[in-house]
Protein backbone atom coordinates (compact mmCIF):
# COMPACT_ATOMS: atom_id res chain seq x y z
CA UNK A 1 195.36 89.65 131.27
CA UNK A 2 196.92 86.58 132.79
CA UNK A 3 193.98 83.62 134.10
CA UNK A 4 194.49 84.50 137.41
CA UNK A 5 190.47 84.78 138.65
CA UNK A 6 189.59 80.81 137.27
CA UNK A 7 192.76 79.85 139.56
CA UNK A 8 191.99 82.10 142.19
CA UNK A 9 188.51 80.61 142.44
CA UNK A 10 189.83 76.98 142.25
CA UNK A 11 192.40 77.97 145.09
CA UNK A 12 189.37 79.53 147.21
CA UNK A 13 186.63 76.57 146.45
CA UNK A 14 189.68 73.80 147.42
CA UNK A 15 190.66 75.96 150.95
CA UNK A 16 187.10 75.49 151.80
CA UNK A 17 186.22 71.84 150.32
CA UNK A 18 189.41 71.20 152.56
CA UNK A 19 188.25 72.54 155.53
CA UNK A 20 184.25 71.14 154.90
CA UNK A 21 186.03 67.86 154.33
CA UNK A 22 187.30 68.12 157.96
CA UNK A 23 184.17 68.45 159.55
CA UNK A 24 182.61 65.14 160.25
CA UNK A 25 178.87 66.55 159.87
CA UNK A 26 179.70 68.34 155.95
CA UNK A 27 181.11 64.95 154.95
CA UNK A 28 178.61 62.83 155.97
CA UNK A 29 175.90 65.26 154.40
CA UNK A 30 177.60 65.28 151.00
CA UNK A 31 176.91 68.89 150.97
CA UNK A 32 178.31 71.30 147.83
CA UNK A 33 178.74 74.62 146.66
CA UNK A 34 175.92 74.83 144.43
CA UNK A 35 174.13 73.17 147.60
CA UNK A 36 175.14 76.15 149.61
CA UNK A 37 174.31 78.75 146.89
CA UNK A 38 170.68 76.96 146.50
CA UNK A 39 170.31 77.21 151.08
CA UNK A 40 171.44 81.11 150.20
CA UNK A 41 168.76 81.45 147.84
CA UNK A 42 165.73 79.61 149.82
CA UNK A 43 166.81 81.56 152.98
CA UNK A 44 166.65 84.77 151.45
CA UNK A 45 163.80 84.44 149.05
CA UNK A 46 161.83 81.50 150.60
CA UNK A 47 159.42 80.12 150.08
CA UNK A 48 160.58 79.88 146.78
CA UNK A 49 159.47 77.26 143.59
CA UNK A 50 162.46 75.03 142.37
CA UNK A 51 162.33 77.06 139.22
CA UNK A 52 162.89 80.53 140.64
CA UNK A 53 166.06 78.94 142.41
CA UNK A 54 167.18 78.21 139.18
CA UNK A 55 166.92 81.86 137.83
CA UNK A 56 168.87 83.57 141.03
CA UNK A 57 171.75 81.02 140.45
CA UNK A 58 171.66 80.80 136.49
CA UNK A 59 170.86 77.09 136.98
CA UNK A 60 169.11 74.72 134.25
CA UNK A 61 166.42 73.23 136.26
CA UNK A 62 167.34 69.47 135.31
CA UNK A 63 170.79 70.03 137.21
CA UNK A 64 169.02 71.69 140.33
CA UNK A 65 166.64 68.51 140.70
CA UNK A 66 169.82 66.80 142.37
CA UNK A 67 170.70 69.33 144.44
CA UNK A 68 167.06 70.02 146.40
CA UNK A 69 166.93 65.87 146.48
CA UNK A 70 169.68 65.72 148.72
CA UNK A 71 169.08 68.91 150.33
CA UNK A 72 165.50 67.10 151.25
CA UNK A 73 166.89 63.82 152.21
CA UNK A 74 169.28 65.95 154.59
CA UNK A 75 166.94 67.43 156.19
CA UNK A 76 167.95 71.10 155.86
CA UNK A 77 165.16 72.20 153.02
CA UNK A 78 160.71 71.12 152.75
CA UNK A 79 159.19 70.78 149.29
CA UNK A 80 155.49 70.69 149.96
CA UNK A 81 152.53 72.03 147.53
CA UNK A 82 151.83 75.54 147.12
CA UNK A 83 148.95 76.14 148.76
CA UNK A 84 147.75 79.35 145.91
CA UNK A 85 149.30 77.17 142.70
CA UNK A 86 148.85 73.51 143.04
CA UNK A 87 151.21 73.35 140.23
CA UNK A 88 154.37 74.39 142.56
CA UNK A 89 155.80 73.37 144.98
CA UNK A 90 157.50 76.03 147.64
CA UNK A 91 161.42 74.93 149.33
CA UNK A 92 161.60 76.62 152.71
CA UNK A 93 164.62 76.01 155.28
CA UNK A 94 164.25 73.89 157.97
CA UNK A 95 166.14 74.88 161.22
CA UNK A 96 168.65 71.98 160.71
CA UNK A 97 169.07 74.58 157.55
CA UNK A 98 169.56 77.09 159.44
CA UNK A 99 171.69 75.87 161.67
CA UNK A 100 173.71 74.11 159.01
CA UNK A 101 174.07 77.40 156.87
CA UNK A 102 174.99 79.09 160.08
CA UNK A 103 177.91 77.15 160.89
CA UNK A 104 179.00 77.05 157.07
CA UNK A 105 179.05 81.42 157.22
CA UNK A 106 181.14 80.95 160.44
CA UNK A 107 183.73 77.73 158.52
CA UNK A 108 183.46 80.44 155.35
CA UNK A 109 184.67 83.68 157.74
CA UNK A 110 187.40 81.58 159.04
CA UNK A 111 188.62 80.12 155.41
CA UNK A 112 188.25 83.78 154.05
CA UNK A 113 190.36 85.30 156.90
CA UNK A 114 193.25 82.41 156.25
CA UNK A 115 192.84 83.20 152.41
CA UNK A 116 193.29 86.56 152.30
CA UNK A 117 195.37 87.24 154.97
CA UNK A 118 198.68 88.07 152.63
CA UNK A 119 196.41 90.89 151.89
CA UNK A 120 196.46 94.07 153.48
CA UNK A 121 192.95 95.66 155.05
CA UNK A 122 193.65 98.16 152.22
CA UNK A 123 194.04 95.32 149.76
CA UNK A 124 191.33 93.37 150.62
CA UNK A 125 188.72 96.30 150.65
CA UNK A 126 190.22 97.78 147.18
CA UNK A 127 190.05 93.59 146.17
CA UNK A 128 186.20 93.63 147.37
CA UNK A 129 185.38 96.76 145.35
CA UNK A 130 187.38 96.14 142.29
CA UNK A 131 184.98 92.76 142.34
CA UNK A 132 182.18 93.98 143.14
CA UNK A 133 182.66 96.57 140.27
CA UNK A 134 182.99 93.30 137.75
CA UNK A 135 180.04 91.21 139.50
CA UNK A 136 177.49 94.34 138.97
CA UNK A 137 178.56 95.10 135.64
CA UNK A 138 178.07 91.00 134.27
CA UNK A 139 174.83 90.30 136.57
CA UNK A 140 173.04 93.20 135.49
CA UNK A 141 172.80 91.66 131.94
CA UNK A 142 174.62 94.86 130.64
CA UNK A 143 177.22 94.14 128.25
CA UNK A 144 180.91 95.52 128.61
CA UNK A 145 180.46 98.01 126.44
CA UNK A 146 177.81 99.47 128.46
CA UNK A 147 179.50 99.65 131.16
CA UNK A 148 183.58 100.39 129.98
CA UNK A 149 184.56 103.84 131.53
CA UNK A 150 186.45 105.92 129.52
CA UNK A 151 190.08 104.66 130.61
CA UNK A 152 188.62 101.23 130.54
CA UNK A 153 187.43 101.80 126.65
CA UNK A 154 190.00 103.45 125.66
CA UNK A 155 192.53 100.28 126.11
CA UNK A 156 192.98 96.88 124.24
CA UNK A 157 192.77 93.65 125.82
CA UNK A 158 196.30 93.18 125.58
CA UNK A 159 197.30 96.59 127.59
CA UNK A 160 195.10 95.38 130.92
CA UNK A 161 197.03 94.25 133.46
C-alpha cells in the first residue's frame, strides 16, 4: 500500500496552517494543532486535570506543559486548584476559548470543503467511513488481528491496494 495517508495528512495540516496563517488573530496567538486538539478535549471533558488531557490525546505530559502555558497566557483556557484534590489542578475554557474554537470549526469547515472538493458526496462519505472504520479499530487498543474481516485476513500486505 503506497504512503498516501502520512502525505494526505501533511497536505490537510499545511491547507489549514495556510489558511490560520492568514488570519491576523491565529498568528498572533501562536496557536497549533495539538493546541486545538487539547481546546477539543477541555471543551468536551472539562474541567479536566492536565494529566487526563494527556490520556485522550496520547500525549506525554512533559510535552503538554507547553501547550496549556500558552493556551493560559492566551487567554482561551484557566488552571486553578481543584477544589475536591488539592493535588490537581482543573483547565476549563474561557469564552475567548470558546469563541476562538468556534471560529477555528467554521476556518476548519471551509478548508475541509476546499480539500475535498475533487471528491464526490459519494466519495467523501465512503472516504469518512472507510476512516472511521481504521480510527475505531487502532483507538480501541484492539490489535489488527482482532479486528481483520475475513477478506481483510485473508490478503497479504502486498495485495492491498
Amino acid at each position: 500500500m503506497e504512503m498516501y495517508l502520512p502525505r494526505l495528512a501533511r497536505a490537510y495540516r499545511h491547507a489549514v496552517g495556510a489558511r490560520l496563517a492568514g488570519d491576523s488573530e491565529f498568528a498572533e496567538w501562536g496557536v497549533r494543532p495539538p493546541s486545538v486538539g487539547t481546546l477539543r478535549v477541555i471543551d468536551h471533558h472539562g474541567p479536566i486535570s492536565q494529566r487526563e488531557v494527556c490520556e485522550h490525546l496520547g500525549m506525554h505530559p512533559s510535552d503538554m506543559v507547553a501547550i496549556i502555558d500558552r493556551l493560559e497566557a492566551s487567554g482561551l483556557v484557566t488552571r486553578e486548584r481543584s477544589t475536591t484534590d488539592r493535588r490537581r489542578y482543573d483547565l476549563t475554557l474561557t469564552l475567548k476559548g470558546r469563541s476562538w474554537l468556534d471560529r477555528f470549526a467554521a476556518i476548519a469547515r471551509e478548508v475541509d470543503h476546499e480539500f475535498y472538493g475533487v471528491l464526490s458526496v459519494a466519495e467523501c462519505q465512503q472516504l469518512e467511513k472507510l476512516l472511521g472504520k481504521l480510527v475505531e479499530a487502532h483507538s480501541a487498543g484492539r490489535s489488527t488481528a482482532e479486528v481483520a474481516t475475513p477478506a481483510s485476513a485473508a490478503r497479504t500486505p502486498r495485495q492491498r491496494s
